[in-house]
N, C-alpha and C. Protein backbone atom coordinates (compact mmCIF):
# COMPACT_ATOMS: atom_id res chain seq x y z
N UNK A 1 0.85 -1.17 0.00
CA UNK A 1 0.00 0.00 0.00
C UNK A 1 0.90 1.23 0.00
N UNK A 2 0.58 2.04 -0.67
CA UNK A 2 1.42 3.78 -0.83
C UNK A 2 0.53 5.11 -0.19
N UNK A 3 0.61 5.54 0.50
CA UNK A 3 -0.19 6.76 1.16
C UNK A 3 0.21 7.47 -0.26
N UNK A 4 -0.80 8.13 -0.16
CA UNK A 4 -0.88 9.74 -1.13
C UNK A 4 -0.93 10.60 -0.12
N UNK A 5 -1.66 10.75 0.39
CA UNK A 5 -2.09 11.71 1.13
C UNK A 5 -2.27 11.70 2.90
N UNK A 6 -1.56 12.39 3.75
CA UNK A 6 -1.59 12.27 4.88
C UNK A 6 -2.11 13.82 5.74
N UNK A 7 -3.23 13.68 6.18
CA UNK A 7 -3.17 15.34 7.45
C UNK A 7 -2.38 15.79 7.79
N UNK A 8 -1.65 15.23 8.77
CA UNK A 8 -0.79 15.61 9.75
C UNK A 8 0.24 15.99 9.19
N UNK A 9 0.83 16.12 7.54
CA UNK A 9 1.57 16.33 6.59
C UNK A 9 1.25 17.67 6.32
N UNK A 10 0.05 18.14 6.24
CA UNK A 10 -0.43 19.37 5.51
C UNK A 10 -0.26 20.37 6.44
N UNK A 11 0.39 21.00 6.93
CA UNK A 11 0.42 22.12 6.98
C UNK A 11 -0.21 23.39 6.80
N UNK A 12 0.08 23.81 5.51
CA UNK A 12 -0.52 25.00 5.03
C UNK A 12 -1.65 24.59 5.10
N UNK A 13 -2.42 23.55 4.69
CA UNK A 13 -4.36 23.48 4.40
C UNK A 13 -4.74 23.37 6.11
N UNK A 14 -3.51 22.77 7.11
CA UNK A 14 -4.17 23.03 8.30
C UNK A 14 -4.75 24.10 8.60
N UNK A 15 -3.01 25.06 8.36
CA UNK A 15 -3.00 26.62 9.18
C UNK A 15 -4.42 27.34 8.16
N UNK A 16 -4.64 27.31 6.60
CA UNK A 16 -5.76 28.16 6.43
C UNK A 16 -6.88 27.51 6.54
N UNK A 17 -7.79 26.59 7.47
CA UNK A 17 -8.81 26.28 7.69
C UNK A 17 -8.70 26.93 8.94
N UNK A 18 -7.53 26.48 9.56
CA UNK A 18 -7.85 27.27 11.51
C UNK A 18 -8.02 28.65 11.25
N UNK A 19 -7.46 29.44 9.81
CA UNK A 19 -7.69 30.77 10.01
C UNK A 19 -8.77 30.67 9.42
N UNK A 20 -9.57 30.76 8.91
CA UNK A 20 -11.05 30.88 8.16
C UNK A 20 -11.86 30.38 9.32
N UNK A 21 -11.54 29.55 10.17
CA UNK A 21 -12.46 29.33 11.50
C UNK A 21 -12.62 30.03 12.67
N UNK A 22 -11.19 31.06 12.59
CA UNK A 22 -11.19 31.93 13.47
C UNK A 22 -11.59 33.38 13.16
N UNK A 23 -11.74 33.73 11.65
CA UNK A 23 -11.92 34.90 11.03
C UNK A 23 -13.38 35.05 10.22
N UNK A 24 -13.72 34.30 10.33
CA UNK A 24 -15.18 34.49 9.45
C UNK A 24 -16.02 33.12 9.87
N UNK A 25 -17.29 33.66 9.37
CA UNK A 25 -18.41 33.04 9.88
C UNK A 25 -19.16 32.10 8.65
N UNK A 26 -18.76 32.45 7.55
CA UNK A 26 -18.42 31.28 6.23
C UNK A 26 -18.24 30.25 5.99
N UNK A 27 -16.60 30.40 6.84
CA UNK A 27 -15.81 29.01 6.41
C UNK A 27 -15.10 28.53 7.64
N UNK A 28 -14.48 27.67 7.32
CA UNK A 28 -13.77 27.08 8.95
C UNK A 28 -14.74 25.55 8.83
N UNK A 29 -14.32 25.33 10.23
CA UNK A 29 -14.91 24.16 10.92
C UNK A 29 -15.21 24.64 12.34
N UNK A 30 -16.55 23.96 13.02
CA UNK A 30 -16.84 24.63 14.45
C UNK A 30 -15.76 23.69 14.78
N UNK A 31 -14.65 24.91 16.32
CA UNK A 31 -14.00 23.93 16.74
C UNK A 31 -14.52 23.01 18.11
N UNK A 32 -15.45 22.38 17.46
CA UNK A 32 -15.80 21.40 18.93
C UNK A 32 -15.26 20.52 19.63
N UNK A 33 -13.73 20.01 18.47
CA UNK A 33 -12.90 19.13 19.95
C UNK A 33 -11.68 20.03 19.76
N UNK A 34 -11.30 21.10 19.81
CA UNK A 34 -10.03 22.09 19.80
C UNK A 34 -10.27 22.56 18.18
N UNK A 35 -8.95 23.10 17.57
CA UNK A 35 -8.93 23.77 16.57
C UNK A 35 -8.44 22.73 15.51
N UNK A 36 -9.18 22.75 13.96
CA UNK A 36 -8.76 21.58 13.11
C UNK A 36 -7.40 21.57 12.67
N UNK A 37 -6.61 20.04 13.51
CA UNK A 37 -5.23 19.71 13.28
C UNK A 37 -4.61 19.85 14.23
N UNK A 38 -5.08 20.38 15.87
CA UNK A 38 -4.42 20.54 16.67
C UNK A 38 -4.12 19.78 17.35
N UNK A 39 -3.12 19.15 18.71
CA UNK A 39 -3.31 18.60 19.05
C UNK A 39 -4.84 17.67 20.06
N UNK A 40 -5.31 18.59 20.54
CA UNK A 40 -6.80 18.28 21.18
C UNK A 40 -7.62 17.67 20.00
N UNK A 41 -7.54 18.31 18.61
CA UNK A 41 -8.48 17.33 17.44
C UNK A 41 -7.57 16.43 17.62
N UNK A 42 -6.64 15.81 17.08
CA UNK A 42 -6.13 14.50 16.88
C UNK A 42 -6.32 13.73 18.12
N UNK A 43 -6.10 14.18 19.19
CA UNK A 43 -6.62 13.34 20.23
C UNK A 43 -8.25 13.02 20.10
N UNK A 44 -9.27 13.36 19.89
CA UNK A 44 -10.46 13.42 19.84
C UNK A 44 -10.53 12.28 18.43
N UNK A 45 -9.33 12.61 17.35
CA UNK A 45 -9.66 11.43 16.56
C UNK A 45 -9.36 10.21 17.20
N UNK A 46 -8.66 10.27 17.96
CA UNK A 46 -7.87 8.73 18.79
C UNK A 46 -8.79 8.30 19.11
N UNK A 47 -9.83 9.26 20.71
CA UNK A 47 -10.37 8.06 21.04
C UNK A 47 -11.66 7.95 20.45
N UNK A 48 -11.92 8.78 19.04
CA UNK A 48 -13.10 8.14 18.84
C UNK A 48 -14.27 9.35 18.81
N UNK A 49 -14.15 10.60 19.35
CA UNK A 49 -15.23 11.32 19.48
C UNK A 49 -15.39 12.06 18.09
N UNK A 50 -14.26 12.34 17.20
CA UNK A 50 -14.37 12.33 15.81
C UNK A 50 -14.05 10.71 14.90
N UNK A 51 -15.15 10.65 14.55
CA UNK A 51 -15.20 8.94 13.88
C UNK A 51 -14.27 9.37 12.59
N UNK A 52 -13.47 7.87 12.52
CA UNK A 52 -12.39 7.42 11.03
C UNK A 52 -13.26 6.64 10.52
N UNK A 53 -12.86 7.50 8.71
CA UNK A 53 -13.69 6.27 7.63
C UNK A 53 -12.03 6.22 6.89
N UNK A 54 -12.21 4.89 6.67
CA UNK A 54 -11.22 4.30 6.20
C UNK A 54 -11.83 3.86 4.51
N UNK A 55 -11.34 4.26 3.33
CA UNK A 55 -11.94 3.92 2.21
C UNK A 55 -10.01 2.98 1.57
N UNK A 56 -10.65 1.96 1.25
CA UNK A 56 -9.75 1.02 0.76
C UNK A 56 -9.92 0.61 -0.47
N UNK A 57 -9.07 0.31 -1.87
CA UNK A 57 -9.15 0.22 -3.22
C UNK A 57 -8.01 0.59 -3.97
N UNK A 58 -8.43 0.77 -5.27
CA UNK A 58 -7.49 1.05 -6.19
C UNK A 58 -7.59 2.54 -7.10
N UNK A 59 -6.88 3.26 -7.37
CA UNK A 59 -7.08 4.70 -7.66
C UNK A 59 -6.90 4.76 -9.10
N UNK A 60 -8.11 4.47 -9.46
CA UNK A 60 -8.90 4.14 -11.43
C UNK A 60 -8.89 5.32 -12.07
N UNK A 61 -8.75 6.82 -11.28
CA UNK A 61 -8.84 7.94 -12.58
C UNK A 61 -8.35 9.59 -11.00
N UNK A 62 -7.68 10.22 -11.90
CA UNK A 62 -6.62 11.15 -11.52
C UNK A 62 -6.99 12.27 -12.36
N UNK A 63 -7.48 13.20 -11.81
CA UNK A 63 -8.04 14.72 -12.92
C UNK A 63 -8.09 15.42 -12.39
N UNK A 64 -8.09 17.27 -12.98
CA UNK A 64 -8.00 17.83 -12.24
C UNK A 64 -9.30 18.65 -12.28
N UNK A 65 -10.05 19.46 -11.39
CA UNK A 65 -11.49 19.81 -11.37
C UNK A 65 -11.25 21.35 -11.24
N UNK A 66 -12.77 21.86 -10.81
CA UNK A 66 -12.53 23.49 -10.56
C UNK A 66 -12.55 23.94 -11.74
N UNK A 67 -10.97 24.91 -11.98
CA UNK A 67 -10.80 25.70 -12.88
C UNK A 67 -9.45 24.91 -13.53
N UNK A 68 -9.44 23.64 -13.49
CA UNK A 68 -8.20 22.60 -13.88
C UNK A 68 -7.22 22.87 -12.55
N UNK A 69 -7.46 23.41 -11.59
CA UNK A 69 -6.57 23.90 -10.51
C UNK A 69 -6.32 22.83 -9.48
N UNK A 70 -7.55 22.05 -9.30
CA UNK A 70 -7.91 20.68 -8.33
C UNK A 70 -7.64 20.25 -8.30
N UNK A 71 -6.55 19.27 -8.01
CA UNK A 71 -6.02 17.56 -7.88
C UNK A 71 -6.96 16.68 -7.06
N UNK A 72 -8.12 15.58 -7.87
CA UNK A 72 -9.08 14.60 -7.37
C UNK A 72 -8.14 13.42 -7.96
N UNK A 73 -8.73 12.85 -6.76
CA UNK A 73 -8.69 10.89 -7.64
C UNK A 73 -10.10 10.67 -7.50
N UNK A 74 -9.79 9.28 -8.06
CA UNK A 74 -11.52 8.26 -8.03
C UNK A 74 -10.91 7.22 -7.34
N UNK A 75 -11.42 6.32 -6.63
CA UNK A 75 -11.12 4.84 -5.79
C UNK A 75 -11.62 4.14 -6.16
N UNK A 76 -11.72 2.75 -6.73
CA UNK A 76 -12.77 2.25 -7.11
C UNK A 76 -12.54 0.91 -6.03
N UNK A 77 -13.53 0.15 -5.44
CA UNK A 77 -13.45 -0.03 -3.84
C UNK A 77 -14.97 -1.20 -3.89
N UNK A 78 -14.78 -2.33 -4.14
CA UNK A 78 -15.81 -3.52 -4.19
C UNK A 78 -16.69 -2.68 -5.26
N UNK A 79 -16.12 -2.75 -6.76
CA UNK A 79 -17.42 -2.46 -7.48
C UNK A 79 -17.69 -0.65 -7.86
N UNK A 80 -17.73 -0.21 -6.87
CA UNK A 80 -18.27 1.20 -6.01
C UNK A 80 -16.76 2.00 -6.23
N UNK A 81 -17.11 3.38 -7.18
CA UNK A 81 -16.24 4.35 -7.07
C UNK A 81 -16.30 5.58 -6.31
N UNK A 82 -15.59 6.54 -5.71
CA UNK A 82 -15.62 7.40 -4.88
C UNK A 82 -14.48 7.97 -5.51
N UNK A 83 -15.08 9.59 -5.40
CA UNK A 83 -13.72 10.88 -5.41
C UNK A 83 -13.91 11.79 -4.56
């Protein structure tokens, strides 16, 4: 198995969601178990009070969306695709 993609990697998409959650009423995430990416969220993912979906498969199509700016995949996962 190869990770693509990891949270705790991102950085920058952390730091501008915590600022859009702290600066406007738009965008963000409510912070109900601490601020998104902090330590208090990742603990809250541990034990469970923010639930993990785990999606498992093979990555069938790679494009980019938006304004061609987007990087999506597709999974395709018993049958059943997801992006």
């Amino acid at each position: 198995m190869r990770k693509i993609y990891d949270l705790r990697e991102d950085t920058d998409d952390v730091i501008q969601v915590q600022k859009a959650t702290r600066t406007t009423k738009e965008f963000g995430l409510v912070p109900e178990h601490g601020p998104f990416g902090s330590p208090e969220w990742w603990s809250a993912v541990a034990d469970g009070r923010i639930p993990v979906h785990t999606l498992e498969g093979r990555i069938s199509r790679v494009f980019l969306s938006g304004h061609n700016d987007w990087e999506e995949f597709e999974v395709e996962s018993n049958g059943e695709h997801s992006s």
